[in-house]
Protein backbone atom coordinates (compact mmCIF):
# COMPACT_ATOMS: atom_id res chain seq x y z
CA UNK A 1 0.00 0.00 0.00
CA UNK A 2 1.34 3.44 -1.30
CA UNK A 3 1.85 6.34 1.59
CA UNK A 4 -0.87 9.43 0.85
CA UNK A 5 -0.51 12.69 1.87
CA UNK A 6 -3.67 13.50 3.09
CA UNK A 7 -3.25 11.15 5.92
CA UNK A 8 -0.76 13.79 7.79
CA UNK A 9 -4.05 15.67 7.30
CA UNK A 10 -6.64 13.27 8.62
CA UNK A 11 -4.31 12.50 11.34
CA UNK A 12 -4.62 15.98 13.30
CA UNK A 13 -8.30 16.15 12.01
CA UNK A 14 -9.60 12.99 13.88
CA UNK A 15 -7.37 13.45 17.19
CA UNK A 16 -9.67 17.14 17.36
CA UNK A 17 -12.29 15.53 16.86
CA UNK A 18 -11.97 13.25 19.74
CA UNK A 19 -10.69 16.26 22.05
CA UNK A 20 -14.10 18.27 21.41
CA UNK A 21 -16.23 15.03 22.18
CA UNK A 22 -14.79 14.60 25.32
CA UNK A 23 -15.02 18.58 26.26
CA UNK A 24 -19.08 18.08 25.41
CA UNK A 25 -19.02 14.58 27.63
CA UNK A 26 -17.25 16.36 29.88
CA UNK A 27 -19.96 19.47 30.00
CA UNK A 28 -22.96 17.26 29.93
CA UNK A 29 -21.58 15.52 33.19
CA UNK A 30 -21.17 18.63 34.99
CA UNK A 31 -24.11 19.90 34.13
CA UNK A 32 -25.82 17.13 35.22
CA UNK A 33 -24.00 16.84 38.36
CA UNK A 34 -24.69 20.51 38.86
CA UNK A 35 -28.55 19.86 38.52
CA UNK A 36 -28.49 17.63 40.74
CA UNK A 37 -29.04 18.84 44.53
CA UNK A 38 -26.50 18.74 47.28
CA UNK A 39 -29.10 16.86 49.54
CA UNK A 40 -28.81 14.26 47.23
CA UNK A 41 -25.41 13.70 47.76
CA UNK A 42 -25.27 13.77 51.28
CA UNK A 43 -27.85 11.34 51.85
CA UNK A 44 -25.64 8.86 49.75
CA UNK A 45 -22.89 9.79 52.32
CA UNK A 46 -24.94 9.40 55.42
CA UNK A 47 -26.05 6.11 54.07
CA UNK A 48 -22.45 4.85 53.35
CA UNK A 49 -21.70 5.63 56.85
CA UNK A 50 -24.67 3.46 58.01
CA UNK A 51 -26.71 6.96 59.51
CA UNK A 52 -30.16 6.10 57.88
CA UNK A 53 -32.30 8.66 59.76
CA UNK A 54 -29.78 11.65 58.38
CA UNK A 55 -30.11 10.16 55.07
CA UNK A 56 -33.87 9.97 55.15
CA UNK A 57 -33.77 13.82 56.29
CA UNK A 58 -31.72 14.31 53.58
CA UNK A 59 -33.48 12.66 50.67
CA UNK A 60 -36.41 14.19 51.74
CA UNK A 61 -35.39 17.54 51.04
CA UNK A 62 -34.50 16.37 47.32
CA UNK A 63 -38.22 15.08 47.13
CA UNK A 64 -39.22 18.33 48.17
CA UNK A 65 -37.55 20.07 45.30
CA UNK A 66 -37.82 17.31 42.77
CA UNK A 67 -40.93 15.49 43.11
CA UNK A 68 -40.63 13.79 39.91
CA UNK A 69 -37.80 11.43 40.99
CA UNK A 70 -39.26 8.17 41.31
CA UNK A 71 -36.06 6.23 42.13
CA UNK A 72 -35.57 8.16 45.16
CA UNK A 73 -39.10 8.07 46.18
CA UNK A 74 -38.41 3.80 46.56
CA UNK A 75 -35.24 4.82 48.34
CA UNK A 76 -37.32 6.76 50.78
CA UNK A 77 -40.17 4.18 51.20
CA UNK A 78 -38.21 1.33 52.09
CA UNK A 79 -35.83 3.25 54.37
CA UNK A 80 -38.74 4.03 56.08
CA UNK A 81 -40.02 0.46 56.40
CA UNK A 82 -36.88 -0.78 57.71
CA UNK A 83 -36.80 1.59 60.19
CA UNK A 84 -40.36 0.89 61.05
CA UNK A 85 -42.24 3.92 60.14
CA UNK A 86 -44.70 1.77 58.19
CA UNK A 87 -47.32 4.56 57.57
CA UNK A 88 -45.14 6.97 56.35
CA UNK A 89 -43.52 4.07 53.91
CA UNK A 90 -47.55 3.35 53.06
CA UNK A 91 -48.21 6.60 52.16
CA UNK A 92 -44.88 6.85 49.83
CA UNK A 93 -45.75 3.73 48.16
CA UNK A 94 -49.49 4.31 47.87
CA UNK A 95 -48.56 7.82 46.00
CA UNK A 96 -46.23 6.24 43.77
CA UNK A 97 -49.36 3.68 42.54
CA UNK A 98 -51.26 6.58 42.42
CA UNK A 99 -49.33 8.15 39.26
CA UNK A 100 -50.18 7.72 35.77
CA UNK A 101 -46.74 8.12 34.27
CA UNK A 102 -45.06 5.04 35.60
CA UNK A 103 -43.86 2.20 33.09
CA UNK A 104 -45.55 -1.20 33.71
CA UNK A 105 -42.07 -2.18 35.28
CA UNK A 106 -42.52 0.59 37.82
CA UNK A 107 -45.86 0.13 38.62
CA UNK A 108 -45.12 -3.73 39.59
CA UNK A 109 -42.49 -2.17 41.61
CA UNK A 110 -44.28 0.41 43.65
CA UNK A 111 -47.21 -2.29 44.28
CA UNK A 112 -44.96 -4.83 45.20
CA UNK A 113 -43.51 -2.61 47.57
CA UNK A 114 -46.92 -1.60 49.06
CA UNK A 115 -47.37 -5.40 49.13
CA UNK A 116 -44.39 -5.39 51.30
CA UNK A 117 -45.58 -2.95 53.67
CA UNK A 118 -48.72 -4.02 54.37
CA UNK A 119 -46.94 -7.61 55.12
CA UNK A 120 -44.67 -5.08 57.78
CA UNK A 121 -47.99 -3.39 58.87
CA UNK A 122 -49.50 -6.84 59.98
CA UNK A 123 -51.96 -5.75 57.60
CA UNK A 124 -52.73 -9.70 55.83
CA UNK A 125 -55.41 -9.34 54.04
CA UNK A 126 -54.14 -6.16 51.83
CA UNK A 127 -51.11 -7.28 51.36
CA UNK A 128 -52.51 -11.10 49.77
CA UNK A 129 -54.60 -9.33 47.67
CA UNK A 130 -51.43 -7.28 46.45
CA UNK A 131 -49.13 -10.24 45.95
CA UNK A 132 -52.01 -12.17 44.47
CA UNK A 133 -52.07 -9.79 41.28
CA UNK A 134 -48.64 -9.65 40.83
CA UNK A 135 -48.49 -13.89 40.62
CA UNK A 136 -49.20 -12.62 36.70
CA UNK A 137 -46.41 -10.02 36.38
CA UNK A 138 -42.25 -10.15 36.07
CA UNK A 139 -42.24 -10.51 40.19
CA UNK A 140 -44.30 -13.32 39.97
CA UNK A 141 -41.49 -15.59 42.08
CA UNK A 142 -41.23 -13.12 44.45
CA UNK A 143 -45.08 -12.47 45.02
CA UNK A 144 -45.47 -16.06 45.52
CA UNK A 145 -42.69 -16.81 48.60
CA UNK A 146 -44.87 -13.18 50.24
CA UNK A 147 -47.89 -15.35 49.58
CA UNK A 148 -46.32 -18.19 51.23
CA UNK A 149 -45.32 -16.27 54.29
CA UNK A 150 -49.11 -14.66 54.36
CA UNK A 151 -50.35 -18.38 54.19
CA UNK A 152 -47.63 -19.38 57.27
CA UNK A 153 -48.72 -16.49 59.70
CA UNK A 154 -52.53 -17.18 58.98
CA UNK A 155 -51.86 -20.49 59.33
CA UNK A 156 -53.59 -21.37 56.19
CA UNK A 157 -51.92 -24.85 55.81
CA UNK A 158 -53.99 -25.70 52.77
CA UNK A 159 -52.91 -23.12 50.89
CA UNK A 160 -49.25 -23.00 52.34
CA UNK A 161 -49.08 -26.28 50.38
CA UNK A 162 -50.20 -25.78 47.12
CA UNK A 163 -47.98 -22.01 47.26
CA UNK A 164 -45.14 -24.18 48.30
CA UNK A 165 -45.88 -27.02 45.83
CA UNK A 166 -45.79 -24.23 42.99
CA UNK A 167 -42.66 -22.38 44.29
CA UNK A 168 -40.87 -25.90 43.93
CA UNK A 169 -42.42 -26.44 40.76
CA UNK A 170 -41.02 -22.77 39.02
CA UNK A 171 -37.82 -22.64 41.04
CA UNK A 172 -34.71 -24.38 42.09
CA UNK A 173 -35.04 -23.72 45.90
CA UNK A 174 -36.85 -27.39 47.37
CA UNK A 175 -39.59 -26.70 49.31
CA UNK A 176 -40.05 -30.77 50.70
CA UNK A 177 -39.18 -29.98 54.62
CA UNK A 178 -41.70 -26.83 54.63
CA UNK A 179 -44.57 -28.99 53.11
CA UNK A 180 -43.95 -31.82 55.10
CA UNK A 181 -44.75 -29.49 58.28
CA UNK A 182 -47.45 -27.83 56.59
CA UNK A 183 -49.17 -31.51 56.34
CA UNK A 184 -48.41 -32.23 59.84
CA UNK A 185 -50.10 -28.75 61.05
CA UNK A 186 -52.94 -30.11 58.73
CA UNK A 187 -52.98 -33.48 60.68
CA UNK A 188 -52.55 -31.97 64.35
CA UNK A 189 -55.85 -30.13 63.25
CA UNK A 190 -57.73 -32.93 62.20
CA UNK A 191 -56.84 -35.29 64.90
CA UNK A 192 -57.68 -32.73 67.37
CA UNK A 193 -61.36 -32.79 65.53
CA UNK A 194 -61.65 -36.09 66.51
CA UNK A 195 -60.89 -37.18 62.18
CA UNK A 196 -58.16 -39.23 63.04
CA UNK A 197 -58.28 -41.09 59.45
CA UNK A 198 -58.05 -37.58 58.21
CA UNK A 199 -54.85 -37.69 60.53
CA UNK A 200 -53.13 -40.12 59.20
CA UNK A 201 -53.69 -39.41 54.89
CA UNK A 202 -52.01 -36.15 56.02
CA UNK A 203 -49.12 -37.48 57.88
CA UNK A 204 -49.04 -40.09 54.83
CA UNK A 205 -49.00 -37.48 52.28
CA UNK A 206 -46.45 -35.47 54.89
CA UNK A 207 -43.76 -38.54 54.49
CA UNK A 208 -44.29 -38.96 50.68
CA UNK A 209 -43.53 -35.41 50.55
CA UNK A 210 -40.41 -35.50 52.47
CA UNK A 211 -39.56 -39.19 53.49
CA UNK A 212 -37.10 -37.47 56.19
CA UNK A 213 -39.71 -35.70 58.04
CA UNK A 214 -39.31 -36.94 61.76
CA UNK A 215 -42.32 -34.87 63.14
CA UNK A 216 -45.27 -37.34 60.97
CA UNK A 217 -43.45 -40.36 63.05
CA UNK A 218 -43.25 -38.75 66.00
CA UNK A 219 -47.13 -37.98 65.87
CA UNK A 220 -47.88 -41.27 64.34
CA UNK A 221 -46.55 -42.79 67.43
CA UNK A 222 -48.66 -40.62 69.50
CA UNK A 223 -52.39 -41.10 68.04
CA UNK A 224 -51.35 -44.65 67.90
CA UNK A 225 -50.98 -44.27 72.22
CA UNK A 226 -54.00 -42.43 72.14
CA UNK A 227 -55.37 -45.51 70.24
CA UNK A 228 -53.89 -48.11 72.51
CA UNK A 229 -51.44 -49.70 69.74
CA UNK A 230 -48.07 -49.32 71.57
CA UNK A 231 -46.75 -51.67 69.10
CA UNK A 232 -47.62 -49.27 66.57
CA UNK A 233 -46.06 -46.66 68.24
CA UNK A 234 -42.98 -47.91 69.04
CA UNK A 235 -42.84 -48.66 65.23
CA UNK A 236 -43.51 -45.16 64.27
CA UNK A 237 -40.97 -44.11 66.43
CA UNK A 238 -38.37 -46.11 65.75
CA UNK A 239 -38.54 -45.21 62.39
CA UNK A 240 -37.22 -41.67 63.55
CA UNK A 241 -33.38 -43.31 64.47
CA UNK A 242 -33.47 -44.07 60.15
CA UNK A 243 -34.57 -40.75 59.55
CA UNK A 244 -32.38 -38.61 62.48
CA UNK A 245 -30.68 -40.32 64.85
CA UNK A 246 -30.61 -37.18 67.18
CA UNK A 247 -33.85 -36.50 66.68
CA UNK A 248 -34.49 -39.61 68.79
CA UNK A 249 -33.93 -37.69 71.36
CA UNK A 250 -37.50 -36.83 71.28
CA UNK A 251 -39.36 -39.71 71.65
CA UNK A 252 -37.19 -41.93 74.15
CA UNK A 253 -38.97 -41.41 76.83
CA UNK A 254 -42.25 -41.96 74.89
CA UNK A 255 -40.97 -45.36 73.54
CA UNK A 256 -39.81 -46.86 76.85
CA UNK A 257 -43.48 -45.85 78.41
CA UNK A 258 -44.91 -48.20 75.36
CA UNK A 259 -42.76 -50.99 75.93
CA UNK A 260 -43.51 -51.22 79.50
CA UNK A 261 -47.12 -50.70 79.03
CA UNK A 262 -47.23 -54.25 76.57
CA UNK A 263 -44.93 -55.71 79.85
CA UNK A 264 -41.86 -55.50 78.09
CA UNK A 265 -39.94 -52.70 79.52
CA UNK A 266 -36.48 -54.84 79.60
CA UNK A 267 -36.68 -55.22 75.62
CA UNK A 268 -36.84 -51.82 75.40
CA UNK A 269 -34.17 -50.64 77.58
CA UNK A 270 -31.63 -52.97 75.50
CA UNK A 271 -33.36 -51.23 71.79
CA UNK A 272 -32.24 -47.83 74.17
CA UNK A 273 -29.38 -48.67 75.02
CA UNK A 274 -27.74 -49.71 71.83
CA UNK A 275 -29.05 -46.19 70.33
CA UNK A 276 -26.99 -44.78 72.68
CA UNK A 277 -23.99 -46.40 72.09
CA UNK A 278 -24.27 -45.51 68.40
CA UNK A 279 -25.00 -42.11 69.25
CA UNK A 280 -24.11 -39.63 72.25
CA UNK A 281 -27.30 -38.02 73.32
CA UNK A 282 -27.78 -37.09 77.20
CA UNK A 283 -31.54 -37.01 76.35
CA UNK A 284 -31.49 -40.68 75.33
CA UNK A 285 -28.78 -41.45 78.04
CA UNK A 286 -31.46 -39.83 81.10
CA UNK A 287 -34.32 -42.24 79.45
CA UNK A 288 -31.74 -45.41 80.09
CA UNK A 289 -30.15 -43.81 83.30
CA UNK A 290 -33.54 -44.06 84.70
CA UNK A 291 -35.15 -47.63 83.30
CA UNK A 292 -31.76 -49.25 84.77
CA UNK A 293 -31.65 -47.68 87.62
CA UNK A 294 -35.69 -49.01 87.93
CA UNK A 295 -34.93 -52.40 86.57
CA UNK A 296 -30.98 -53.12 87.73
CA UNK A 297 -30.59 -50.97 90.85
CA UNK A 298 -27.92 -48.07 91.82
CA UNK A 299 -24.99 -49.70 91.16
CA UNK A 300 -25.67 -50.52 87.91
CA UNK A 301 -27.08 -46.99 87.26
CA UNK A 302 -23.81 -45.10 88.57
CA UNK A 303 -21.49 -47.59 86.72
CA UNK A 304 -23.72 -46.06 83.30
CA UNK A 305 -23.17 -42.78 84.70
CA UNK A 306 -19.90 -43.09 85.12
CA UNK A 307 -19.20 -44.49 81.68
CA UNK A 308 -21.50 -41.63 79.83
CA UNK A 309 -19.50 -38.39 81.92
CA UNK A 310 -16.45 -39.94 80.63
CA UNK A 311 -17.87 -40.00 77.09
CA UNK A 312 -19.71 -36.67 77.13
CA UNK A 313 -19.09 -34.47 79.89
CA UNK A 314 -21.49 -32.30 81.26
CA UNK A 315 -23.76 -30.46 83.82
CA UNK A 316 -26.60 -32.60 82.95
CA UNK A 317 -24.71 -35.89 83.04
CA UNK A 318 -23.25 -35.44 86.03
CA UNK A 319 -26.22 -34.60 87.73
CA UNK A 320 -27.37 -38.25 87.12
CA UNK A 321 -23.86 -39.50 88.00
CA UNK A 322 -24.44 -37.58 91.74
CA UNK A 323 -28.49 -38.96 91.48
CA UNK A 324 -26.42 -42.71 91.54
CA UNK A 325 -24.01 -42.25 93.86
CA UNK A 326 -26.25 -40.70 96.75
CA UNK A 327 -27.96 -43.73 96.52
CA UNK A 328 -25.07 -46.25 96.83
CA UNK A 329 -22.71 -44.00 99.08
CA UNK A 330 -21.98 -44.34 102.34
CA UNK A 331 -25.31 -42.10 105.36
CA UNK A 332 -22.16 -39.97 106.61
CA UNK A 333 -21.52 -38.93 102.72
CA UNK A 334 -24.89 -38.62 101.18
CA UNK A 335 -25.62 -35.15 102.60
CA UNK A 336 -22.50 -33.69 100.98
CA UNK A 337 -23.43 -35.77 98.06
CA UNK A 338 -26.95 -33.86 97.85
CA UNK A 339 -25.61 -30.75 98.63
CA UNK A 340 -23.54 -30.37 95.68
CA UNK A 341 -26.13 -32.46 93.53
CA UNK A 342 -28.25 -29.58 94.33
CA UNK A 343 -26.00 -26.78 92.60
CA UNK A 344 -25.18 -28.71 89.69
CA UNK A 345 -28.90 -29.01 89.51
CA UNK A 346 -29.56 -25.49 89.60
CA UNK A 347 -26.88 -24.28 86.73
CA UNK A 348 -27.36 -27.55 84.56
CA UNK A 349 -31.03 -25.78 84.64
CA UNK A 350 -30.30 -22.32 83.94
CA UNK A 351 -27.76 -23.32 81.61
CA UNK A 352 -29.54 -25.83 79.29
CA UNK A 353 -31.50 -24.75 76.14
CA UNK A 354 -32.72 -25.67 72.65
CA UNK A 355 -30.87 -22.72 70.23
CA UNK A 356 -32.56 -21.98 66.84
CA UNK A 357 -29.24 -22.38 64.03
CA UNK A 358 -30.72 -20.07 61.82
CA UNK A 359 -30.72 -16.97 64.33
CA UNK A 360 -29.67 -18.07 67.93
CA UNK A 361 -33.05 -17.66 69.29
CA UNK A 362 -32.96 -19.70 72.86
CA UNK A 363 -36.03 -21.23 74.15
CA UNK A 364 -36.84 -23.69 77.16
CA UNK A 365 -38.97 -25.64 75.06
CA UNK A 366 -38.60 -27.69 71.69
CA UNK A 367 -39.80 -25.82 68.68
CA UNK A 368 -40.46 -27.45 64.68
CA UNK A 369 -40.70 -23.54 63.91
CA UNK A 370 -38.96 -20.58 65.27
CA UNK A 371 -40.69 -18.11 66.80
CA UNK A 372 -38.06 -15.53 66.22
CA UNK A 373 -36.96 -16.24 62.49
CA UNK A 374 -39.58 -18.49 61.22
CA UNK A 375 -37.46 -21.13 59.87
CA UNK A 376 -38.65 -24.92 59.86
CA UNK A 377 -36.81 -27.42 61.49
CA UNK A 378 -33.77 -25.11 62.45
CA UNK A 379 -33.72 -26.37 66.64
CA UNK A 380 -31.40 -29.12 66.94
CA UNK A 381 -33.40 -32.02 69.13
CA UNK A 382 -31.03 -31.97 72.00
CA UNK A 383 -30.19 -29.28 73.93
CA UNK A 384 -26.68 -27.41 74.98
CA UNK A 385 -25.52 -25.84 77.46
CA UNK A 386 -25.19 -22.35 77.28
């Protein structure tokens, strides 16, 4: 390819032409920039510095001058929700559904925010019928899980499983462990309605949905008691060592009752006892610690205690272990014996709780669904001491 001379020309001619298009790119910024008010800015800053209620002040003061910037106005309204002015993010939200020159995107937006404020507001009813148009719009996935937790805190079971049922269907998040309790709640309230067959095609339909779900044996076992078919119970629950072996933890007691009620209270102690050798549980160890010490006397009951502090050392176990050895120790020795029983008593006690693993709520009490974050089958079955 020959050398022209006009490219010494051209040359000069395209590098001004890049210089003035980043003067006018340069302009249009600032002038932007300069349109823009100060507030604006400094709400940005107090919310990088984590100082929401400056940045609300300050964001209002933009909406005050610019009332046409939508953005902000969603800024605003959830600000306020999570600070838990509810009304005043209502009556943001509710102005922005109110306008006529929102896109169709927007408009979802606004309402499902509304939707979300009326869930805040404790306000049910609005906020279902909210969520329940947008199960046709672009936030369809997200209107449904609101539904879901709308059908939880009504305790609307029946519905809780078909929402969950179509969440699993149109997403990749399972939803087998939530429907499985859903069922159960179902069952509790039929059985409590006296429609025990009722009962048990929910708890059925519970372990087809989730084959792991310990809570249908558990309550299998129990309106088989309440029936008088201990061997039917004692089935049902030990089914729950296949499906959790901590979770056994729950029903120990409740299986050694059935065994002795058919007159077989030994064969039951040995089932026990092997569970606990193939898992450490001082729930399940208490249930044994107390059928031998009924069946095979002290000694044999402090010799189990002795072996189980060794293995897993605690409060709890060795509060048994000083239950055992008042019993076989010497008049002059028992009284110190109970005296320090007593304080271990006291702080094994105090100290002892079921923890939520989701959000480290502690309760006294055993819970299938946290009262503080709502989460299903987060409470290990055993509790620790604190």
């Amino acid at each position: 390819m020959e050398f022209e001379f006009w490219w010494l020309l051209a040359l000069p001619l395209f590098f001004g032409l890049g210089w003035l298009a980043a003067r006018v790119d340069i302009r249009h910024v600032m002038t932007e920039s300069r349109s823009v008010p100060a507030s604006y800015f400094k709400g940005l800053n107090y919310l990088l510095n984590e100082q929401p209620d400056k940045a609300i002040e300050a964001f209002i003061e933009v909406v005050k001058v610019d009332s046409d910037t939508v953005d902000l106005h969603f800024a605003l309204g959830g600000l306020f929700r999570k600070r838990g002015e509810v009304e005043r993010a209502i009556r943001m939200h509710e102005n922005l559904v109110a306008r006529d020159d929102l896109s169709p995107e927007r408009q979802f937006k606004a309402l499902s925010e509304l939707g979300q404020d009326y869930l805040k507001a404790g306000l049910l009813d609005r906020a279902e019928t909210i969520f329940d148009r947008l199960q046709t719009s672009d936030l369809s996935g997200q209107a449904r899980q609101f539904l879901l937790e709308i059908y939880v805190q009504e305790k609307d079971w029946n519905k809780a499983v078909i929402a969950a049922r179509e969440l699993s269907r149109v997403s990749s998040q399972p939803y087998q462990v939530e429907i499985g309790h859903y069922l159960c709640e179902l069952a509790n309230h039929a059985y409590l309605h006296d429609q025990v067959d009722a009962a048990y095609r929910y708890l059925d339909e519970a372990l087809s949905a989730n084959r792991d779900c310990v809570r249908a044996n558990v309550m299998l076992g129990d309106i088989a008691v309440s029936l008088n078919d201990h061997n039917a119970a004692i089935a049902a629950w030990r089914r729950v060592e296949f499906q959790s072996i901590p979770h056994l933890a729950l029903v120990t007691d409740r299986i050694l009752a059935s065994y002795r009620e058919l007159g077989r209270e030994a064969d039951g102690l040995t089932y026990l006892r092997g569970a606990l050798a193939r898992h450490a549980s001082f729930e399940l160890f208490s249930t044994v610690f107390a059928g031998t010490l009924k069946l095979f006397g002290a000694q044999a009951a402090y010799q189990l205690a002795e072996e189980e502090l060794q293995r897993s050392p605690s409060l709890r176990c060795l509060d048994r272990f000083l239950e055992a050895e008042i019993l076989i120790a010497p008049l002059e020795r028992q009284a110190q014996a109970q005296l320090v029983q007593r304080v271990v008593q006291r702080y094994s006690q105090l100290q002892s709780v079921y923890q939520c693993e989701h959000c480290g709520f502690k309760a006294r009490s055993f819970f299938w669904h946290c009262p503080a974050c709502s989460h299903w089958d987060s409470f290990p079955p055993q509790k620790k001491e604190d």
